[in-house]
C-alpha atoms as a PDB file:
ATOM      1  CA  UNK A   1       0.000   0.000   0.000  1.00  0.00           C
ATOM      2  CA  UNK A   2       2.650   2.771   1.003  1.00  0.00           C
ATOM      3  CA  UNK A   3       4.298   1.481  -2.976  1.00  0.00           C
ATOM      4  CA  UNK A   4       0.971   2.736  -4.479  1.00  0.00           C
ATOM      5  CA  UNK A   5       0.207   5.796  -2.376  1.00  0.00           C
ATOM      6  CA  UNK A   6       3.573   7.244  -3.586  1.00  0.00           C
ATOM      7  CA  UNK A   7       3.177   6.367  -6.976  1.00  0.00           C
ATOM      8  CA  UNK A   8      -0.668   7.828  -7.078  1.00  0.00           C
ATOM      9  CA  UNK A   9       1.114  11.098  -5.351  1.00  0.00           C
ATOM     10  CA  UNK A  10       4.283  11.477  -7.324  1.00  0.00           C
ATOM     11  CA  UNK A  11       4.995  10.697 -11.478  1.00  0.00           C
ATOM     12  CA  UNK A  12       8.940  10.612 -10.961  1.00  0.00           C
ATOM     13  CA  UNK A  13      10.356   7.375  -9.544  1.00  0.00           C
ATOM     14  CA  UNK A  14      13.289   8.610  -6.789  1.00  0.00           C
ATOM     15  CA  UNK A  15      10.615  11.057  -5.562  1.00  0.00           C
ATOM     16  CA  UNK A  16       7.750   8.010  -5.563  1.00  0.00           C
ATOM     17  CA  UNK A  17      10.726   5.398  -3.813  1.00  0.00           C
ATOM     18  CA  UNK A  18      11.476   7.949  -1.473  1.00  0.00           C
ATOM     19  CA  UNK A  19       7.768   8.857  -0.410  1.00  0.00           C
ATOM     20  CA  UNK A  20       6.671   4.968  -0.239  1.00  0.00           C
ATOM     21  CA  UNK A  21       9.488   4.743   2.161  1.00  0.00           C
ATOM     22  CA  UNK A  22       8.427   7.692   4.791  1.00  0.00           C
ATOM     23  CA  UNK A  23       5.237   6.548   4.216  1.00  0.00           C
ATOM     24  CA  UNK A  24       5.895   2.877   5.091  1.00  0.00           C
ATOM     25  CA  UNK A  25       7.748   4.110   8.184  1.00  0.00           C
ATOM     26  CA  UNK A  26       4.641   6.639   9.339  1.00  0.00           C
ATOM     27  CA  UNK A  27       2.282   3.983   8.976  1.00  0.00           C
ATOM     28  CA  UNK A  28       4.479   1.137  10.764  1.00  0.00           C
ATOM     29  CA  UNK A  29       5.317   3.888  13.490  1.00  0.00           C
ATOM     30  CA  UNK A  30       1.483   5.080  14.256  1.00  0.00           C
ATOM     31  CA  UNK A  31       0.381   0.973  14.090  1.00  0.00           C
ATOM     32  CA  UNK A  32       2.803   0.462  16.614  1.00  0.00           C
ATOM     33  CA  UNK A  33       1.931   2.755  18.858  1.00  0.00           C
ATOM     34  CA  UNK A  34      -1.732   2.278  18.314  1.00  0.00           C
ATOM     35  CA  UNK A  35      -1.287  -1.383  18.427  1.00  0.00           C
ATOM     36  CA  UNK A  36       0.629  -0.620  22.017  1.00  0.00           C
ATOM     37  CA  UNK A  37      -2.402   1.008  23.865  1.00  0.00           C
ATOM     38  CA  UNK A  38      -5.200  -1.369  21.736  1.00  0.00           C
ATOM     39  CA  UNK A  39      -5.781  -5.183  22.454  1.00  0.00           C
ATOM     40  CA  UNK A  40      -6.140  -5.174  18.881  1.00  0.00           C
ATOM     41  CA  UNK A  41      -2.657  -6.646  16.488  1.00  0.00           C
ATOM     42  CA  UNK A  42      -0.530  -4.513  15.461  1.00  0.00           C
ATOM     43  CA  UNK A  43      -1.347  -5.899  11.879  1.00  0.00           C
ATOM     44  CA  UNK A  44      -4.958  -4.749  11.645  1.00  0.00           C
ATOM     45  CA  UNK A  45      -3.702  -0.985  12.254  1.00  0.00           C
ATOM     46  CA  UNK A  46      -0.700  -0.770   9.809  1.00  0.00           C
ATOM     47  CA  UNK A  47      -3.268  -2.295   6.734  1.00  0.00           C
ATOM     48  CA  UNK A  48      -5.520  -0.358   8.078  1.00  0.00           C
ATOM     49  CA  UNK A  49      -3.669   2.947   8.231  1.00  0.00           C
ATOM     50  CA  UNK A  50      -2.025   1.916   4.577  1.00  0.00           C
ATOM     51  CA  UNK A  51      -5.595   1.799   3.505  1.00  0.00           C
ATOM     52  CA  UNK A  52      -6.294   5.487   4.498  1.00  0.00           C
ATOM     53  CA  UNK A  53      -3.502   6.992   2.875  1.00  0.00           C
ATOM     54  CA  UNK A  54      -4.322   5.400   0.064  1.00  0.00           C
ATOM     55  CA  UNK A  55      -7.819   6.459  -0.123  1.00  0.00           C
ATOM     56  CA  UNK A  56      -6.833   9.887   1.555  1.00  0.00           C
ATOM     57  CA  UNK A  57      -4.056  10.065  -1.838  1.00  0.00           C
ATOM     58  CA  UNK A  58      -6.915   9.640  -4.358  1.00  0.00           C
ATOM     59  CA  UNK A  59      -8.839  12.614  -3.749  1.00  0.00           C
ATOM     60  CA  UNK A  60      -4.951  14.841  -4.114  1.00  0.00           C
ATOM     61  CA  UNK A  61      -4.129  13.073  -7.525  1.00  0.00           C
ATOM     62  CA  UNK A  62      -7.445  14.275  -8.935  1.00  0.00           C
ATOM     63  CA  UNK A  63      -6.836  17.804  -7.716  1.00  0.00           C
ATOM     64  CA  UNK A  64      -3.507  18.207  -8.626  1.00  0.00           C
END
């Protein structure tokens, strides 16, 4: 998910491997910590937060 976020937000491919990776790290981060305070897995909160961007990255491509 954080590969296709940063392709749907950026056309050139260092800026898109570069984005994917601080995005990948955010969302592995936040489920962590999430996952830390939740009895949930820390699995359902990284897809889940992967998910969002994604969707969240939609709406910006159109836009922009």
């Amino acid at each position: 998910m954080p590969a296709a976020t940063a392709q749907t937000l950026a056309a050139r491919p260092a800026l898109s491997l570069a984005l994917s990776v601080l995005i990948a790290l955010a969302v592995t981060w936040l489920g962590l910590v999430t996952a830390y305070y939740s009895p949930y897995p820390i699995g359902f909160y990284v897809t889940t937060f992967a998910f969002a961007a994604y969707v969240l990255a939609n709406p910006i491509r159109s836009i922009a």
